[in-house]
C-alpha atoms as a PDB file:
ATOM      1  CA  UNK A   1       0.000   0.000   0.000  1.00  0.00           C
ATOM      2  CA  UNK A   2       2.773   3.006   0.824  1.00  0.00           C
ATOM      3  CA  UNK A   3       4.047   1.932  -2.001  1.00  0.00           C
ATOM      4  CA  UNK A   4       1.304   2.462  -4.331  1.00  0.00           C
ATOM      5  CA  UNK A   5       0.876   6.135  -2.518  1.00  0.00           C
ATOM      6  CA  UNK A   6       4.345   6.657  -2.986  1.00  0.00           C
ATOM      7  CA  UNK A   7       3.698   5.913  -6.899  1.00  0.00           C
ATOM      8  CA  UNK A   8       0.788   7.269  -7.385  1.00  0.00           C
ATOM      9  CA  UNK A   9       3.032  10.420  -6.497  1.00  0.00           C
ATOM     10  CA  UNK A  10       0.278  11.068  -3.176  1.00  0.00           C
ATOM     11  CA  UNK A  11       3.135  12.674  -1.373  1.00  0.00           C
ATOM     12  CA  UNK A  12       6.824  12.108  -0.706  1.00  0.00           C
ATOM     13  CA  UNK A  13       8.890   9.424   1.000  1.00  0.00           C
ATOM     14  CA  UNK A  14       9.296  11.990   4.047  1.00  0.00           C
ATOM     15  CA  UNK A  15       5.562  12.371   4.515  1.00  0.00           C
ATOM     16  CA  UNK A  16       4.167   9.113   4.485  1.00  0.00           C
ATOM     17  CA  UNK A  17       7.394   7.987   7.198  1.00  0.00           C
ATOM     18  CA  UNK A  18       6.028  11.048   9.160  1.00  0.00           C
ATOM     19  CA  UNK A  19       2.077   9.435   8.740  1.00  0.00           C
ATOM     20  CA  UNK A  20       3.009   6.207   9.899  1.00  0.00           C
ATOM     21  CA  UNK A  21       5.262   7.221  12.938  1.00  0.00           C
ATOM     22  CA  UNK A  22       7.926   4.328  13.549  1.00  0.00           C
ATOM     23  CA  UNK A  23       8.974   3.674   9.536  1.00  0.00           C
ATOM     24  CA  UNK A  24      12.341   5.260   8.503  1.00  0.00           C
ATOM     25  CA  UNK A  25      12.513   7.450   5.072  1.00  0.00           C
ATOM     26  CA  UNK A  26      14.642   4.765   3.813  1.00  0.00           C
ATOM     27  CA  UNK A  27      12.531   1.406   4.818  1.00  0.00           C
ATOM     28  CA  UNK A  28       9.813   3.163   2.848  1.00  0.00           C
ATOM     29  CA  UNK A  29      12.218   3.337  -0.713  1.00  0.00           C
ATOM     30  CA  UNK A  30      13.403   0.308  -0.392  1.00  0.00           C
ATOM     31  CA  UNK A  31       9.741  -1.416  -0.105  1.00  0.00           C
ATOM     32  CA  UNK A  32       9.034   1.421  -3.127  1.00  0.00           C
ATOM     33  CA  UNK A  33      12.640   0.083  -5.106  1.00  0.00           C
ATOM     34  CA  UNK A  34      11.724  -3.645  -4.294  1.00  0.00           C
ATOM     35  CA  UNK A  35       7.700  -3.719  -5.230  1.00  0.00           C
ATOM     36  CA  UNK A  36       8.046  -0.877  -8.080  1.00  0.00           C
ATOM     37  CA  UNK A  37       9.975  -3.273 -10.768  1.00  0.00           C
ATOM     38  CA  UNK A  38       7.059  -5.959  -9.953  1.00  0.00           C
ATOM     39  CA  UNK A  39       4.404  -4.100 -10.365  1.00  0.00           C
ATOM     40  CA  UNK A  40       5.655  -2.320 -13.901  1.00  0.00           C
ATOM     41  CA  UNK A  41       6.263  -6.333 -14.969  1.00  0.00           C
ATOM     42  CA  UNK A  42       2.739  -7.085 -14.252  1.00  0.00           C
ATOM     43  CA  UNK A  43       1.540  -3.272 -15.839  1.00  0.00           C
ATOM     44  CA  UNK A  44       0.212  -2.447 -12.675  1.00  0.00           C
ATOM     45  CA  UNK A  45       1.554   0.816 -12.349  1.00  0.00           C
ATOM     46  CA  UNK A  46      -0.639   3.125 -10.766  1.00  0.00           C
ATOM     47  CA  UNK A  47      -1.298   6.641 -12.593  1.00  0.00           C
ATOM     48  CA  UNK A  48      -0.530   9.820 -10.866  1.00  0.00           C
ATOM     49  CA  UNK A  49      -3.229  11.200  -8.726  1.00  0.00           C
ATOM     50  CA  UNK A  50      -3.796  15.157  -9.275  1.00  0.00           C
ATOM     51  CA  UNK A  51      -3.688  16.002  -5.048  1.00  0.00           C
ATOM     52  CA  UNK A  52      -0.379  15.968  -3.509  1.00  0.00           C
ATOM     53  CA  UNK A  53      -0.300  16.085   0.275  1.00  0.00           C
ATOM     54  CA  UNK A  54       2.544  18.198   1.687  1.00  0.00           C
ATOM     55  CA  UNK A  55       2.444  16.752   5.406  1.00  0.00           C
ATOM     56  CA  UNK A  56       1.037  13.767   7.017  1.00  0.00           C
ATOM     57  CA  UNK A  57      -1.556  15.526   9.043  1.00  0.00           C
ATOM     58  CA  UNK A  58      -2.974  16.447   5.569  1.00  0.00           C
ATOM     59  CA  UNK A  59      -2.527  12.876   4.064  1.00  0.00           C
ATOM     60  CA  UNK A  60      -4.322  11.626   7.625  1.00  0.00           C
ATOM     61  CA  UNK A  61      -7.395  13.906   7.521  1.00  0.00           C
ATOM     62  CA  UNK A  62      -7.781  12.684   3.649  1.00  0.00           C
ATOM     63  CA  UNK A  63      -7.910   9.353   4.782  1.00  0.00           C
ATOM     64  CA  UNK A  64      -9.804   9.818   7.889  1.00  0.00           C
ATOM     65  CA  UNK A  65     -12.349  11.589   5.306  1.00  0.00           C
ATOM     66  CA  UNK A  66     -12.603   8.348   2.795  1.00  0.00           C
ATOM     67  CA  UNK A  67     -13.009   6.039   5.825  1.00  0.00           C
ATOM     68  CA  UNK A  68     -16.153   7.706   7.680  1.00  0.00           C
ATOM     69  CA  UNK A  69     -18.996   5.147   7.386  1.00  0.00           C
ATOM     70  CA  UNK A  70     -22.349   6.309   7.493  1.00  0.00           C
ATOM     71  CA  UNK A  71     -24.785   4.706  10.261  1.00  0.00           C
ATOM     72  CA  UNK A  72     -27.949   4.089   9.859  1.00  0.00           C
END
């Protein structure tokens, strides 16, 4: 998943390390470097999104926006 953000150019390495706390810059690229190659083999590639989040809290509230559920 982070690295499908990461490719879908969401944000940058920095930000999503910041959004989940405890992961390091560079354990992020390396998942990014390692799942990037398979994914272009299988053209599964994911386009470019047209938002760009600058900081995590921003990435966070988008997220916390997509995952409110309704109740009935």
């Amino acid at each position: 998943m982070v690295a499908s953000l990461y490719l879908r150019k969401l944000c940058t390495l920095d930000v999503l390390a910041d959004a989940l706390g405890d992961v390091s810059r560079s354990s992020i690229g390396n998942v990014v470097r390692e799942i990037r190659p398979l994914l272009a083999e299988g053209g599964l590639l994911p386009p470019p999104v047209a938002t760009r989040y600058r900081t995590a809290p921003d990435l966070l509230a988008a997220a916390d926006e997509l995952t409110d559920t309704p109740t009935s």
